[in-house]
C-alpha atoms as a PDB file:
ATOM      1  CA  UNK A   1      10.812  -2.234  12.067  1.00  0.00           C
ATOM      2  CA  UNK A   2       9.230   0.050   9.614  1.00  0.00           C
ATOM      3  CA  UNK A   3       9.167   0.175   6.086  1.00  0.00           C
ATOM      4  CA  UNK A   4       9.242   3.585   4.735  1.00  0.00           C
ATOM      5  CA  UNK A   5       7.764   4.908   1.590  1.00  0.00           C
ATOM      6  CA  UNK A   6       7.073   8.168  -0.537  1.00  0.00           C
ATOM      7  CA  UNK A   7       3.623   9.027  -1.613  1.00  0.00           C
ATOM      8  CA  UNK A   8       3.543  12.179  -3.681  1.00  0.00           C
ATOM      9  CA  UNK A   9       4.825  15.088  -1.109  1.00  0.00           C
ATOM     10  CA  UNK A  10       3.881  12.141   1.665  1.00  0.00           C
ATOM     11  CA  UNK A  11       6.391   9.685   3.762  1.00  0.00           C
ATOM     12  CA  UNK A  12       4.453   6.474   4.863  1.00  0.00           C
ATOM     13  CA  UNK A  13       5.507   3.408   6.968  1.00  0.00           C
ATOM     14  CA  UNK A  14       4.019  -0.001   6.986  1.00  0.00           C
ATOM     15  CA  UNK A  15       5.022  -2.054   9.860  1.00  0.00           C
ATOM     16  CA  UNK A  16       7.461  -4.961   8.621  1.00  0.00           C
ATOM     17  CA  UNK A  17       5.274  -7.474   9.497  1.00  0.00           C
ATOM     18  CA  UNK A  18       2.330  -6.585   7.189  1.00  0.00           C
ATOM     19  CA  UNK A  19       4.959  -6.186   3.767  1.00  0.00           C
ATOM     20  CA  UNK A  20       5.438  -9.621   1.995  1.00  0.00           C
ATOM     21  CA  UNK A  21       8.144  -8.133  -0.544  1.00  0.00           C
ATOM     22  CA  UNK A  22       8.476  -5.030  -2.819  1.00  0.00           C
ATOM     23  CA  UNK A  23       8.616  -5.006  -6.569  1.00  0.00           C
ATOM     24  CA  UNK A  24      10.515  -2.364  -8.412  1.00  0.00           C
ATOM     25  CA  UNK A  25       9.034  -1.743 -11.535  1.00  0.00           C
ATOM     26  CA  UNK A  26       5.671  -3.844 -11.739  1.00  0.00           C
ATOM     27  CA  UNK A  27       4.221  -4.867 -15.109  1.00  0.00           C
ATOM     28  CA  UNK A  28       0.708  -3.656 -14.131  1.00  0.00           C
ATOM     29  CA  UNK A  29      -1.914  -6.310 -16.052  1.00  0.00           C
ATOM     30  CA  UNK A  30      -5.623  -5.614 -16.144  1.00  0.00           C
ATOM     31  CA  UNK A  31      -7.307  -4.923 -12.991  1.00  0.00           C
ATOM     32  CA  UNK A  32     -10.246  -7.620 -11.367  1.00  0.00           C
ATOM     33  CA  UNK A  33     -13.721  -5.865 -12.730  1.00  0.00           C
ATOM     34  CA  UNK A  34     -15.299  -6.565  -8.651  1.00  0.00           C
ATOM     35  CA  UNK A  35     -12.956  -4.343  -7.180  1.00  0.00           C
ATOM     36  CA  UNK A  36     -13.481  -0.977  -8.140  1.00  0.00           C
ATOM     37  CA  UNK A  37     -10.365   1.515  -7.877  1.00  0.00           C
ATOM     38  CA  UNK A  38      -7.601  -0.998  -8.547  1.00  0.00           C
ATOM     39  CA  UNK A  39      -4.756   0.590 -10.748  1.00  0.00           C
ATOM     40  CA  UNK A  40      -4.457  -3.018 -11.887  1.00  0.00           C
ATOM     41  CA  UNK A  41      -3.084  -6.332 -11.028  1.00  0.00           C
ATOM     42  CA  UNK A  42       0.579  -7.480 -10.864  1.00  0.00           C
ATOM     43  CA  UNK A  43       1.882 -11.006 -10.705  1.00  0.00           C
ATOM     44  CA  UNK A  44       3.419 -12.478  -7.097  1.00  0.00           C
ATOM     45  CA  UNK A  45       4.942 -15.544  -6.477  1.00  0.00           C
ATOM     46  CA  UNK A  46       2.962 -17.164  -9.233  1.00  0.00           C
ATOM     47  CA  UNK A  47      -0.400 -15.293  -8.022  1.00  0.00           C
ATOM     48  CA  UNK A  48      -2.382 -12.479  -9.657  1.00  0.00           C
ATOM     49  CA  UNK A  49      -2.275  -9.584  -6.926  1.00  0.00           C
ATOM     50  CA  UNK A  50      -4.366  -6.585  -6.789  1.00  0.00           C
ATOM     51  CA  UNK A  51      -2.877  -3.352  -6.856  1.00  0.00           C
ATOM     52  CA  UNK A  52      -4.335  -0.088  -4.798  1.00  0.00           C
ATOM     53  CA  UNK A  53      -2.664   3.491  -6.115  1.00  0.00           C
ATOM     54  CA  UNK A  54      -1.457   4.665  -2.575  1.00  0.00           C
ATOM     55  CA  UNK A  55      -1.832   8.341  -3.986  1.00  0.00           C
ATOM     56  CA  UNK A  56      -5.113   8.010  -4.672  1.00  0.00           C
ATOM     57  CA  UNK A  57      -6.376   6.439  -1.458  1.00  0.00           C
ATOM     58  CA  UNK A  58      -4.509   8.956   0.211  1.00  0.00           C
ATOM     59  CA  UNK A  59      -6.470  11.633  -1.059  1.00  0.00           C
ATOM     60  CA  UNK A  60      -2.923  12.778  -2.207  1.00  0.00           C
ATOM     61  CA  UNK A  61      -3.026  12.180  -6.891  1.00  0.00           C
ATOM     62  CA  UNK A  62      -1.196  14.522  -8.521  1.00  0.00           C
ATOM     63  CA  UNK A  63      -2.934  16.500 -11.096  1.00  0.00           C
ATOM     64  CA  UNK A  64      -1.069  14.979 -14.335  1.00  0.00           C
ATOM     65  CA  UNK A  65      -2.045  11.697 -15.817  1.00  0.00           C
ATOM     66  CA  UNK A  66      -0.867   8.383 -13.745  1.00  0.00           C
ATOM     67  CA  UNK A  67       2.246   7.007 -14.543  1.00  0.00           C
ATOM     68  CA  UNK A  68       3.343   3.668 -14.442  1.00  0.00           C
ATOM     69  CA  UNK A  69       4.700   2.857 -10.736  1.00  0.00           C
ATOM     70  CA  UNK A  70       7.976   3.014  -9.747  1.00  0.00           C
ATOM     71  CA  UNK A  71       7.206   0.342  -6.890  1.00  0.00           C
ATOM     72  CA  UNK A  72       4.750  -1.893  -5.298  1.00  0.00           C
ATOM     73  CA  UNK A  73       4.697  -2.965  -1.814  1.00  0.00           C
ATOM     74  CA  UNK A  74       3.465  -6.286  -1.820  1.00  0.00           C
ATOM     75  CA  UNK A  75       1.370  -6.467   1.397  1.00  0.00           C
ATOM     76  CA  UNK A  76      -0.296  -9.587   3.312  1.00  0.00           C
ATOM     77  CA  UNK A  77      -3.967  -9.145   4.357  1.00  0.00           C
ATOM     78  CA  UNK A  78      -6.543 -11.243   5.828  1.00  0.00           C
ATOM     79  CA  UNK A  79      -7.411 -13.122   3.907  1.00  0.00           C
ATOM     80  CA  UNK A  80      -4.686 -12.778   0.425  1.00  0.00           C
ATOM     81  CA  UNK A  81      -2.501  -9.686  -0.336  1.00  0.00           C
ATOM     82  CA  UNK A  82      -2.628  -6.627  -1.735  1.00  0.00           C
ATOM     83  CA  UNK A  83      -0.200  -4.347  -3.466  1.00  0.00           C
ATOM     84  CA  UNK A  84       0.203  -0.525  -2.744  1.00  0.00           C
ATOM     85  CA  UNK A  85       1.508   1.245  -5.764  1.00  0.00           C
ATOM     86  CA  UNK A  86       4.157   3.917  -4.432  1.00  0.00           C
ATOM     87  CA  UNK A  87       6.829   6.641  -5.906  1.00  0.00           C
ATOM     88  CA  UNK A  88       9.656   5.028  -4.505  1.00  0.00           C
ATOM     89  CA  UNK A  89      11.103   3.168  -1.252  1.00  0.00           C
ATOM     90  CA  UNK A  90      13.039   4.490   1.100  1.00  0.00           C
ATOM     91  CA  UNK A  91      14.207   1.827   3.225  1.00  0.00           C
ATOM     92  CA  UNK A  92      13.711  -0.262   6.533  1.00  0.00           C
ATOM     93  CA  UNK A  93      14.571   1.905  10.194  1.00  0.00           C
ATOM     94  CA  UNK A  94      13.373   1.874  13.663  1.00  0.00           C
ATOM     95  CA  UNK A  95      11.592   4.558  14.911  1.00  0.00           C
ATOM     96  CA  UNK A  96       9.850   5.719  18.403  1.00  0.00           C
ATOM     97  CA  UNK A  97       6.127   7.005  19.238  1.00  0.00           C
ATOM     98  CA  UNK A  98       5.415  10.852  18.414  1.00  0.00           C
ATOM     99  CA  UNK A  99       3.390  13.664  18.466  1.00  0.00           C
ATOM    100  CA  UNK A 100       1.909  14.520  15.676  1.00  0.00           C
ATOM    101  CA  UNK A 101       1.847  18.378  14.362  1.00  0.00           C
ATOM    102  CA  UNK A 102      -0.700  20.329  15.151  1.00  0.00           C
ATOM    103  CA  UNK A 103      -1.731  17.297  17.657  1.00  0.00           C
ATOM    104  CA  UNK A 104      -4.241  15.567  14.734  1.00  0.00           C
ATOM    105  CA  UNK A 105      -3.222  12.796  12.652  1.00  0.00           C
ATOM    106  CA  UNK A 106      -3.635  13.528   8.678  1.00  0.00           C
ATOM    107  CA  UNK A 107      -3.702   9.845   7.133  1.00  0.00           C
ATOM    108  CA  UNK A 108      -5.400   6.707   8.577  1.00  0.00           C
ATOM    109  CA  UNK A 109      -3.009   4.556  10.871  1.00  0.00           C
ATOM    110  CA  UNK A 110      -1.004   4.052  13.530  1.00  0.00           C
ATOM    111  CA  UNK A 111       0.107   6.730  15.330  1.00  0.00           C
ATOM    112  CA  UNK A 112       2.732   8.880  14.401  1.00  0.00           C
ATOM    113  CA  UNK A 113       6.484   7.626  14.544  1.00  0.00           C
ATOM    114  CA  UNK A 114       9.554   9.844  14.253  1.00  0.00           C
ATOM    115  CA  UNK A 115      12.653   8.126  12.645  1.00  0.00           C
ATOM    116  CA  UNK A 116      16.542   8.363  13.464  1.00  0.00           C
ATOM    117  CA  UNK A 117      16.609  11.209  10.993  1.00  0.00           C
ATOM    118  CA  UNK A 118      14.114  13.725  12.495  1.00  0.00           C
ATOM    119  CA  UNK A 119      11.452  12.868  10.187  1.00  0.00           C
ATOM    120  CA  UNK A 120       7.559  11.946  11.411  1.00  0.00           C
ATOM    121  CA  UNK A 121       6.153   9.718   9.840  1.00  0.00           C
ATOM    122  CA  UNK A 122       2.277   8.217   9.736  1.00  0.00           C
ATOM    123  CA  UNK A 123       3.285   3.686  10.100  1.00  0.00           C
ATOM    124  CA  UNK A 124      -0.238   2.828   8.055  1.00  0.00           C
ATOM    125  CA  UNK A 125      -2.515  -0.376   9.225  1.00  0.00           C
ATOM    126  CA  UNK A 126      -3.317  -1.827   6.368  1.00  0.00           C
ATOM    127  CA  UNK A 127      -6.963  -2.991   6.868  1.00  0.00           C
ATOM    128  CA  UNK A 128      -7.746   0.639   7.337  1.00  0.00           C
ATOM    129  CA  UNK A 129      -6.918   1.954   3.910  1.00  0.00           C
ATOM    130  CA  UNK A 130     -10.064  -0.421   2.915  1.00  0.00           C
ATOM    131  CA  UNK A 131     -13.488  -0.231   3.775  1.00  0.00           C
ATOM    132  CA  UNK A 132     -15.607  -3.927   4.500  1.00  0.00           C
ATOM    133  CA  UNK A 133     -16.679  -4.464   1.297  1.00  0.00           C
ATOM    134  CA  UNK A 134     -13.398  -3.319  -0.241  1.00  0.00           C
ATOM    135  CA  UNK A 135     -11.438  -5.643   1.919  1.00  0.00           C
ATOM    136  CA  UNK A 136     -14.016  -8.750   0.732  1.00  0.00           C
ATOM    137  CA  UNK A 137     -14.014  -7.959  -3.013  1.00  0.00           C
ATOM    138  CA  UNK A 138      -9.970  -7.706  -2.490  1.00  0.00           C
ATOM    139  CA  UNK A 139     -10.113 -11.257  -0.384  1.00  0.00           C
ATOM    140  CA  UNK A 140     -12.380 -12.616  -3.536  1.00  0.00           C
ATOM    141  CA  UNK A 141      -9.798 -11.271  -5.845  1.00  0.00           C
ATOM    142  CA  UNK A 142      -6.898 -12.901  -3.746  1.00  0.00           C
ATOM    143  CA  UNK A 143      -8.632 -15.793  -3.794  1.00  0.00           C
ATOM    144  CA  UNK A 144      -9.061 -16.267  -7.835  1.00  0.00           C
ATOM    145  CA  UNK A 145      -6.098 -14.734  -8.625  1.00  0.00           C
ATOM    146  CA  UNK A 146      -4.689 -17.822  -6.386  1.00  0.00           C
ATOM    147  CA  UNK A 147      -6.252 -19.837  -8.382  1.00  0.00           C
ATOM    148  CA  UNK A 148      -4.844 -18.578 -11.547  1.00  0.00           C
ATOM    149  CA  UNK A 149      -7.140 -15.615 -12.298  1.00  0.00           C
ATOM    150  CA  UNK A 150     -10.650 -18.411 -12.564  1.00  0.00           C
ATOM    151  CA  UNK A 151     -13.211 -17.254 -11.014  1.00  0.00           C
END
């Protein structure tokens, strides 16, 4: 199963396994000073999570000022979680293996899946959207934000 997202003029999937829960409207709070690029931090399940604007690690930001996000997919990492700040969420399907157009895929992932309705869509891993140190200063974050924020 595949979640599917918008991003901007973008449809994204995350495969099911890898999304923890989504939050419609997120109260964004400050963001953790060692991770550079966080929109800001939400709270999960008790835990301060970091929050990633998918537009802008996409490459994709719209030219006006951010707005507050519509959602955040809540996703689980190795080690902690991260959220993915998105336009909106289009729901869970099934999709099958396809060619890409042009034969080149245009965002980091998995490859290419079309869906029931005709659409192809890029099913994103996770751990590539960061690089190393991104994904340690993230698992640092996780791990004081489980711990209240101390850290």
């Amino acid at each position: 199963m595949i979640l599917v997202a918008r991003c901007g003029d973008f449809s994204v999937g995350f495969p099911l396994a890898s999304v923890r829960e989504v939050i419609a409207g997120p109260v964004l709070g400050p963001p953790d000073p060692r991770c550079p690029g966080l929109r800001g931090s939400v709270t999960h399940r008790g835990a301060k999570v970091p929050v990633v604007d998918l537009r802008e690690r996409l490459g994709c930001r719209a030219a006006e000022p951010p707005t507050p996000p519509r959602r955040a997919v809540v996703l689980g990492l190795v080690p902690g979680r991260v959220a993915l700040a998105v336009d909106a969420v289009v729901g869970l399907t099934e999709g099958t293996l396809a060619t890409p157009p042009g034969g080149r895929r245009a965002l980091p992932g998995l490859p290419p899946v079309a869906l029931a309705s005709g659409e192809v869509v890029t099913v994103l891993d996770p751990l590539a959207l960061f690089r190393p140190g991104e994904r340690a200063a993230l698992a640092e974050s996780a791990r004081a934000g489980a711990r209240g924020g101390r850290a």
